[in-house]
C-alpha atoms as a PDB file:
ATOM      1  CA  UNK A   1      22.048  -2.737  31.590  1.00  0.00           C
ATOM      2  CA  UNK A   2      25.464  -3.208  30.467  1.00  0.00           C
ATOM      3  CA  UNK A   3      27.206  -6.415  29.009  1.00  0.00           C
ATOM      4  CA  UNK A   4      30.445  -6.895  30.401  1.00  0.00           C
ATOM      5  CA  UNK A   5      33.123  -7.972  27.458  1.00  0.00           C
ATOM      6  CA  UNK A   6      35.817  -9.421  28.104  1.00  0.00           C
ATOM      7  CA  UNK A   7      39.514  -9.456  25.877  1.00  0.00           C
ATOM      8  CA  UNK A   8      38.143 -12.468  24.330  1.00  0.00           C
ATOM      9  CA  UNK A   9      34.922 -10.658  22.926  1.00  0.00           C
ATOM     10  CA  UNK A  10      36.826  -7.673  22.178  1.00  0.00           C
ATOM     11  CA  UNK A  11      39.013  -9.591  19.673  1.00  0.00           C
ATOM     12  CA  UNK A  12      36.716 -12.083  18.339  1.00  0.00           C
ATOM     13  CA  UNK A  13      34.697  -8.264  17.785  1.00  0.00           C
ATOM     14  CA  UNK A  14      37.774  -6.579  16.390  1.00  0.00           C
ATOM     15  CA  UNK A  15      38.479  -9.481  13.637  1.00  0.00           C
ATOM     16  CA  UNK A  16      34.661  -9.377  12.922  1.00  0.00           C
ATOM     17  CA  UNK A  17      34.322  -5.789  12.038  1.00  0.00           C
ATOM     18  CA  UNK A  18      37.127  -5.994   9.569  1.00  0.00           C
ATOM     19  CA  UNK A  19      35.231  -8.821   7.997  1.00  0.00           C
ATOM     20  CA  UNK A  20      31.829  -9.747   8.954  1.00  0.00           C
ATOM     21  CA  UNK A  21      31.875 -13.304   7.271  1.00  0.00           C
ATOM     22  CA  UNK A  22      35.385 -14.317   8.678  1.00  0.00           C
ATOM     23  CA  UNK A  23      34.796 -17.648   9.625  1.00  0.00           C
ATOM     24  CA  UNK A  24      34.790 -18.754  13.254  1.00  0.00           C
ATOM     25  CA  UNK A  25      38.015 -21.496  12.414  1.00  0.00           C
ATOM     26  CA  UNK A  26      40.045 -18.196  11.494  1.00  0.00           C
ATOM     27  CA  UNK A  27      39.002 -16.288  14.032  1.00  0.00           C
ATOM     28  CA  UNK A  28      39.894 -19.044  16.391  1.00  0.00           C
ATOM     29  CA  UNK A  29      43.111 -19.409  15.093  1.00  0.00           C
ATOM     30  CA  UNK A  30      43.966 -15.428  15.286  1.00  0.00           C
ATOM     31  CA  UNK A  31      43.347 -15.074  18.529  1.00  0.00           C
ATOM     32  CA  UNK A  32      44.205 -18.739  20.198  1.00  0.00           C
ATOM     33  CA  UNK A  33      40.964 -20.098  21.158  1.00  0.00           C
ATOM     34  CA  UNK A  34      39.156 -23.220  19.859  1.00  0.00           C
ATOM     35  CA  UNK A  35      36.691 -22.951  17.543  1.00  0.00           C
ATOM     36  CA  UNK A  36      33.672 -23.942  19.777  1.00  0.00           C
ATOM     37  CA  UNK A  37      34.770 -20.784  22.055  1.00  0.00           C
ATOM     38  CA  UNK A  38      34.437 -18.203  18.880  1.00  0.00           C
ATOM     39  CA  UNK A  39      30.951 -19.481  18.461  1.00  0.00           C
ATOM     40  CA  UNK A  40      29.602 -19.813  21.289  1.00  0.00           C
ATOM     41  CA  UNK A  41      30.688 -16.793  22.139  1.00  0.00           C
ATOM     42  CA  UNK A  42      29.510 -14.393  18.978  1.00  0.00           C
ATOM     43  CA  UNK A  43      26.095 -16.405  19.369  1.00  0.00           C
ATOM     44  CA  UNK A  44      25.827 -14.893  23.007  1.00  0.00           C
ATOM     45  CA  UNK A  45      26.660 -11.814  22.066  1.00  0.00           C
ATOM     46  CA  UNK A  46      24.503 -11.467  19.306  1.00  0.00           C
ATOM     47  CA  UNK A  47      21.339 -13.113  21.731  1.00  0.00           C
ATOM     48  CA  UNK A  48      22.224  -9.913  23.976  1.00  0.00           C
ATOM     49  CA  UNK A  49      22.443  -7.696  20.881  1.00  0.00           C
ATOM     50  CA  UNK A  50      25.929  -6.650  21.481  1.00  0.00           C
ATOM     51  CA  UNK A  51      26.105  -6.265  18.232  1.00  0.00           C
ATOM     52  CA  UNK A  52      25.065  -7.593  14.571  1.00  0.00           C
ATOM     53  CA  UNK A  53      25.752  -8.589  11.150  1.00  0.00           C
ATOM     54  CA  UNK A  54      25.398  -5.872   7.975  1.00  0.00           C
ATOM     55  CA  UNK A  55      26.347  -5.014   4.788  1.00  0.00           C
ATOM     56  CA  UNK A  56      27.547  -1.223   4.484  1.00  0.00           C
ATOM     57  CA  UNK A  57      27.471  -0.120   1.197  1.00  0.00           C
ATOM     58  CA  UNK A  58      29.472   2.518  -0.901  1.00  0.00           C
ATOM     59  CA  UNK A  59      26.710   4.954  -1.343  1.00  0.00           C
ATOM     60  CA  UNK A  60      28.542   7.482  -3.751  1.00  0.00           C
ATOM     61  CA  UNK A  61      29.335   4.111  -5.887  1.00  0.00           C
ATOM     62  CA  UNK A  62      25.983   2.932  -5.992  1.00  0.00           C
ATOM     63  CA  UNK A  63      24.677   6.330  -7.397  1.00  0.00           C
ATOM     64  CA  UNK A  64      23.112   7.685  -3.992  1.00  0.00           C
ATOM     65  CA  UNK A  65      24.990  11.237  -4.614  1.00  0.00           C
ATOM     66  CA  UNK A  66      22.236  12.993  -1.875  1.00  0.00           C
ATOM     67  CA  UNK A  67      24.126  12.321   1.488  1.00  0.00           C
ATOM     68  CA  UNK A  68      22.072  15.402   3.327  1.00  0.00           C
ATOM     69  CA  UNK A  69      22.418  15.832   6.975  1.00  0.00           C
ATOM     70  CA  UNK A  70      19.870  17.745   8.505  1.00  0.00           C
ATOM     71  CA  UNK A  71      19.831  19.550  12.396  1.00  0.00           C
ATOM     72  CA  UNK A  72      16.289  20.157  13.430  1.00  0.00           C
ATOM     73  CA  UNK A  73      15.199  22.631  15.791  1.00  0.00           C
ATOM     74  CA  UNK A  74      12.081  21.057  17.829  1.00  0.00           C
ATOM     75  CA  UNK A  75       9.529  22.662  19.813  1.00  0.00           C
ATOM     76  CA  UNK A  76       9.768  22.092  23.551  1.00  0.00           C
ATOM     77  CA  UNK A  77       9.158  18.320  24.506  1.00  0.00           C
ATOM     78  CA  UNK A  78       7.979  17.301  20.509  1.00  0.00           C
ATOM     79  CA  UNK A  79      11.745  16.408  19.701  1.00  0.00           C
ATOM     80  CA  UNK A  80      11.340  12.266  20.572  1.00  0.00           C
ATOM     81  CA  UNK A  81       8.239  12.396  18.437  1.00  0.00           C
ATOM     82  CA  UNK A  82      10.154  13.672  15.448  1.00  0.00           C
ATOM     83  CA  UNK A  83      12.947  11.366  15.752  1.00  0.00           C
ATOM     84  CA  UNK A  84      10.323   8.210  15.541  1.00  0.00           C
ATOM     85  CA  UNK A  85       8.263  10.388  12.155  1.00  0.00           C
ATOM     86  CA  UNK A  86      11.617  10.127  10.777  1.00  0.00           C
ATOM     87  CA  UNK A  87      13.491   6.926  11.895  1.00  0.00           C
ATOM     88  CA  UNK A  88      10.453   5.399   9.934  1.00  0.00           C
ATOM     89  CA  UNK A  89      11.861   6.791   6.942  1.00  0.00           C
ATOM     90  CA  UNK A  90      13.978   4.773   4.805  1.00  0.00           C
ATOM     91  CA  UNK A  91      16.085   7.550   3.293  1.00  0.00           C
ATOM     92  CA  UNK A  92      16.680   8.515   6.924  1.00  0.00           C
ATOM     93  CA  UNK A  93      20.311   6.555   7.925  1.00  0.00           C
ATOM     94  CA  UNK A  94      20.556   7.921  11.107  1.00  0.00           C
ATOM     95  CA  UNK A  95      17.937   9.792  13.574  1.00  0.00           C
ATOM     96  CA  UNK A  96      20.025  11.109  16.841  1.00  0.00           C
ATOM     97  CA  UNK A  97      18.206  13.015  20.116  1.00  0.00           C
ATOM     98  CA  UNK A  98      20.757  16.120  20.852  1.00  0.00           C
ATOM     99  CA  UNK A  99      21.880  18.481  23.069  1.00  0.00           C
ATOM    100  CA  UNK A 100      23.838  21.517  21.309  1.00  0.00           C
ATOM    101  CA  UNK A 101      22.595  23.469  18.428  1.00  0.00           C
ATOM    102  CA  UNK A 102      19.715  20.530  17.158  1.00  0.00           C
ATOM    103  CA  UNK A 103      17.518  18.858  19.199  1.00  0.00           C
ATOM    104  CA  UNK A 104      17.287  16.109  15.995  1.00  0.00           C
ATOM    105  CA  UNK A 105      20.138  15.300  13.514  1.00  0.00           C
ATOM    106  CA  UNK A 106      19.286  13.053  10.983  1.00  0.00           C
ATOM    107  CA  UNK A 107      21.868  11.288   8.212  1.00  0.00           C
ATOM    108  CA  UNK A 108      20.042  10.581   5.383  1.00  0.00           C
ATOM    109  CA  UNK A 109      20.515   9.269   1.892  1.00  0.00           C
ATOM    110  CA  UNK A 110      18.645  10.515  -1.534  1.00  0.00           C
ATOM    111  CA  UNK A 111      19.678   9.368  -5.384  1.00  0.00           C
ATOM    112  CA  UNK A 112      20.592  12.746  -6.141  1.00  0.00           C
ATOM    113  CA  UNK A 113      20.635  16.278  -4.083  1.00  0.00           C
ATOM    114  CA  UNK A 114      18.067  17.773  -6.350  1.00  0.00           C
ATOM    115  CA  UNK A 115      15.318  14.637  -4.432  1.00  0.00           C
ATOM    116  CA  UNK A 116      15.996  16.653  -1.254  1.00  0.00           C
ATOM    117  CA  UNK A 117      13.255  18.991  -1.908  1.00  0.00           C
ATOM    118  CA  UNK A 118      10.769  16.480  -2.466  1.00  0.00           C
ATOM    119  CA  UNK A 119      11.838  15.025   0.640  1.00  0.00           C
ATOM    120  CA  UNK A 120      11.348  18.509   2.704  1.00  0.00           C
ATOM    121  CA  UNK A 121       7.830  18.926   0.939  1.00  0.00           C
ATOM    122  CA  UNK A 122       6.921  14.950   1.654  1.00  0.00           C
ATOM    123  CA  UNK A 123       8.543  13.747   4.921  1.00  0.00           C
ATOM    124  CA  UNK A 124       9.623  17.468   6.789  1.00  0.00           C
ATOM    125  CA  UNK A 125       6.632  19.775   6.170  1.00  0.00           C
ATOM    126  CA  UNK A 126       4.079  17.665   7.913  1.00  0.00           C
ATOM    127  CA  UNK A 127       5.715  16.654  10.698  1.00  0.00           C
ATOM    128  CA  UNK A 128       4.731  18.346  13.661  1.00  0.00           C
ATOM    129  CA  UNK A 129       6.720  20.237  16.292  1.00  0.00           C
ATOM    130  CA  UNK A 130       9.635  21.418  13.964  1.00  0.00           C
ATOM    131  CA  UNK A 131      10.528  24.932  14.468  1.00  0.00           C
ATOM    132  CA  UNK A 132      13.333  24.916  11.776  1.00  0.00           C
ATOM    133  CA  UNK A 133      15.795  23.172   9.969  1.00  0.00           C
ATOM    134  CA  UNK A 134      19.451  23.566   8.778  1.00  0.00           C
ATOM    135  CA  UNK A 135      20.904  21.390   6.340  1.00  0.00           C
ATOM    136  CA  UNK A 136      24.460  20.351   5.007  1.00  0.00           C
ATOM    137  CA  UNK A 137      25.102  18.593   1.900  1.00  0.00           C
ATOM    138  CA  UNK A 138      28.284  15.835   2.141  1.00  0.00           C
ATOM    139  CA  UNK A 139      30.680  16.857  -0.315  1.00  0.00           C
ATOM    140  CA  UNK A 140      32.894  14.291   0.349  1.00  0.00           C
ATOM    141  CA  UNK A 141      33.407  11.374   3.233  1.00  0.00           C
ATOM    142  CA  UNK A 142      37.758  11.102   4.177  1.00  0.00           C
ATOM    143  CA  UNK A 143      36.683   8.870   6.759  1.00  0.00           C
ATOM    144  CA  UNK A 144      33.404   6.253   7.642  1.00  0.00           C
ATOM    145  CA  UNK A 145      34.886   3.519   9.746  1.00  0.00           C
ATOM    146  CA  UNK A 146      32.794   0.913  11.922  1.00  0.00           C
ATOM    147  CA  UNK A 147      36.096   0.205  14.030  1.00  0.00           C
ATOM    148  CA  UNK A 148      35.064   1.005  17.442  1.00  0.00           C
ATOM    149  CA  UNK A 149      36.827  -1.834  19.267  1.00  0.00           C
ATOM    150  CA  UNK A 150      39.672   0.285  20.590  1.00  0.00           C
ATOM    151  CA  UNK A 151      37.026   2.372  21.681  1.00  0.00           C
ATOM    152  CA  UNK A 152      35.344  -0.827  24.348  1.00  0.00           C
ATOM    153  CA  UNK A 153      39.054  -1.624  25.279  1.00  0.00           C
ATOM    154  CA  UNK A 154      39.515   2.185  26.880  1.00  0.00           C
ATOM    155  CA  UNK A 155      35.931   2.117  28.271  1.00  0.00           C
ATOM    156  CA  UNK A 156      36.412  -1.309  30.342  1.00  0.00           C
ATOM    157  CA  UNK A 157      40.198  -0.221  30.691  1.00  0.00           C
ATOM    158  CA  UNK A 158      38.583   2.916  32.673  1.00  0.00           C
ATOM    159  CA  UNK A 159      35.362   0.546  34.230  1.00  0.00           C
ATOM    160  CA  UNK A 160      38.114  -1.792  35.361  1.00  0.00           C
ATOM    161  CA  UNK A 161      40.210   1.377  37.074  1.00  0.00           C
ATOM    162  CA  UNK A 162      37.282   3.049  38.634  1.00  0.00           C
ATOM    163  CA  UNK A 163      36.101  -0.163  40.455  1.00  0.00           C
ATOM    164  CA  UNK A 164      39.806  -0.864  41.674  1.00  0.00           C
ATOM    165  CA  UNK A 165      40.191   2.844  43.110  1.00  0.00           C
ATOM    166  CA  UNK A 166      36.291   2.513  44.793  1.00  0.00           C
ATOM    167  CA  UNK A 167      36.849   2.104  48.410  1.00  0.00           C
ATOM    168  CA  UNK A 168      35.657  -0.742  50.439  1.00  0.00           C
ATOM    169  CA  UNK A 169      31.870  -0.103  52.694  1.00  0.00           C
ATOM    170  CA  UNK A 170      32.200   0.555  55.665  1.00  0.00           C
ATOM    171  CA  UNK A 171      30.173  -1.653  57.931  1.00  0.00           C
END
């Protein structure tokens, strides 16, 4: 099920993920809407988990020099189970189901690159179903942005075109 956003959201969205604690007066006031409105609305949207609040940190600055991210090759219809074994993991950022080369990425975070073989002794070995795994080491990050409201304005921009070029039932 889909939650239909409309400009409204999308802005109140796009002034939120540049600053999560913007307060709802300014946000109001950027975009032309009482106050009440900006509320009200990021309360509904957070009810429907559209989306919510978090604190990214600077990893590299905080000492967590390990940024590993490992592809996992799964054996046939075991790949699901692995992603839960490891999205229970708190080093693990990010578990993903794939098609392509992995049937499991994973993004996760160690204090150093030399904790990575613990991890593949500790959290890898024992998990069943993995036929092998190939790992890269992040040298360095150019880019990690959380700005994906251009990306809902093209999707409902396209949702919006698709249901105008449908063509009426015939009856």
């Amino acid at each position: 099920m889909s939650f239909e956003l409309d400009e409204t959201d999308v802005s109140i969205l796009e002034l939120l993920q540049e600053n999560g604690r913007r307060p709802n007066v300014e946000i109001a006031r950027g975009i032309g809407v009482a106050e009440s409105t900006v509320r009200k609305r990021i309360e509904r949207m957070q009810q429907a988990g559209v989306f919510r609040t978090v604190i990214v940190p600077d990893f590299s600055l905080l000492g967590l020099n390990g940024h590993i991210i490992i592809g996992i090759h799964a054996e046939l219809g075991r790949a699901p189970d692995i992603a839960d074994l490891l999205a229970a993991r708190e080093e693990v950022r990010l578990v993903a189901l794939t098609t392509g080369a992995f049937d499991v990425v994973a993004d996760l975070f160690l204090p150093s690159v030399s904790d990575y073989l613990e991890f593949i002794q500790d959290a890898l070995r024992p998990i069943p179903g993995i036929k092998s795994v190939e790992t890269s080491m992040v040298l360095q990050q150019p880019k990690s942005r959380y700005n994906w409201t251009e990306m809902l304005r093209r999707g409902g921009e396209q949702r919006r075109a698709a249901k105008r070029e449908k063509p009426a039932a015939v009856t």
